[in-house]
Protein backbone atom coordinates (compact mmCIF):
# COMPACT_ATOMS: atom_id res chain seq x y z
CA UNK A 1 123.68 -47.91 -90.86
CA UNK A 2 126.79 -49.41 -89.72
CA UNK A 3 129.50 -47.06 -87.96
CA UNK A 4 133.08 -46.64 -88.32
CA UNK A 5 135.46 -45.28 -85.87
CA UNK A 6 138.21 -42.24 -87.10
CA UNK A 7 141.09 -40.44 -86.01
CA UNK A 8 142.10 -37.52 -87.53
CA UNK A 9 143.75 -34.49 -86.98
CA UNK A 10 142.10 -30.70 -87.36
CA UNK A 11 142.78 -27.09 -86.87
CA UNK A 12 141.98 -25.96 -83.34
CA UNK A 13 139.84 -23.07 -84.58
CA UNK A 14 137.88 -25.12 -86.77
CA UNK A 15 137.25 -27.73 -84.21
CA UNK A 16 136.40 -24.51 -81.56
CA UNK A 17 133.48 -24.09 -84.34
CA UNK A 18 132.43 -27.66 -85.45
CA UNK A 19 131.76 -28.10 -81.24
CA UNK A 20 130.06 -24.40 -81.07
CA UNK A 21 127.81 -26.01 -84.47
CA UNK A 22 127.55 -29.30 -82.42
CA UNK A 23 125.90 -27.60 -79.48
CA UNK A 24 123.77 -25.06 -81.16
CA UNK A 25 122.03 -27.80 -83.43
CA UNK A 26 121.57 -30.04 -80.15
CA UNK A 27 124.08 -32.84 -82.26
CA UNK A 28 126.94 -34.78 -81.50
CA UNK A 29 130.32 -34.35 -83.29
CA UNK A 30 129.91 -37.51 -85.17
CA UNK A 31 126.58 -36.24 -86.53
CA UNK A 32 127.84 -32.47 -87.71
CA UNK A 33 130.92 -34.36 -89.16
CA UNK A 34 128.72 -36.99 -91.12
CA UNK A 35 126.08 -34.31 -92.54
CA UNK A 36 129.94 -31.99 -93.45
CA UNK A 37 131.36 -35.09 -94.76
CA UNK A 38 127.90 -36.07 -96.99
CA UNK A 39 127.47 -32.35 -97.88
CA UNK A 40 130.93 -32.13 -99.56
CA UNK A 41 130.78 -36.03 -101.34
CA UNK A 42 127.18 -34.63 -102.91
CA UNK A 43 128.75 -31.36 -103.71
CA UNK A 44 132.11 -32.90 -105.30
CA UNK A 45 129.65 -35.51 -107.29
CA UNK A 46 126.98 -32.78 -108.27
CA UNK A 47 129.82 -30.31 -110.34
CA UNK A 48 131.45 -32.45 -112.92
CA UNK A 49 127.88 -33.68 -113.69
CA UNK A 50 126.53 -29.66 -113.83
CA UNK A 51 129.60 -28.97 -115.57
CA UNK A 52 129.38 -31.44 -118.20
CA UNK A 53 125.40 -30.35 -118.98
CA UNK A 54 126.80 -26.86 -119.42
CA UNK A 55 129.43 -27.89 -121.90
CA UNK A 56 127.07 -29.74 -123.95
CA UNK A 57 124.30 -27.09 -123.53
CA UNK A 58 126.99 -24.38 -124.78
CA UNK A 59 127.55 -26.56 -128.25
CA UNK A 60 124.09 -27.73 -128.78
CA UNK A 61 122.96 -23.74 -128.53
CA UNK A 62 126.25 -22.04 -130.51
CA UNK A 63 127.28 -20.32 -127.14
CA UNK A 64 130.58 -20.23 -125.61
CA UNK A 65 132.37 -18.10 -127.94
């Protein structure tokens, strides 16, 4: 896996916790931000797809009003 270098700026609070979740999970700040960062693309990918299942669920069965 090739690495990329990033600057980017962050609320001081929430980088007081990303180090606090760095150190309690024995990780570095690159690796807490890369398992955030893949967490949230999966997440953001995952709900149209749910979404659209739903929709097509709801006509297939008569639901949705």
């Amino acid at each position: 896996m090739s690495m990329i270098k990033i600057s980017s700026k962050m609320d001081g609070a929430v980088w007081d916790e990303l180090r606090a979740v760095a150190r309690e999970t024995n990780q570095s700040i690159a690796g807490v931000l890369t398992d955030a960062a893949r967490e949230y693309i999966r997440r953001r990918r995952i709900r149209p797809d749910v979404l659209r299942h739903l929709e097509q669920s709801l006509r297939e069965n008569g639901g949705g009003g």
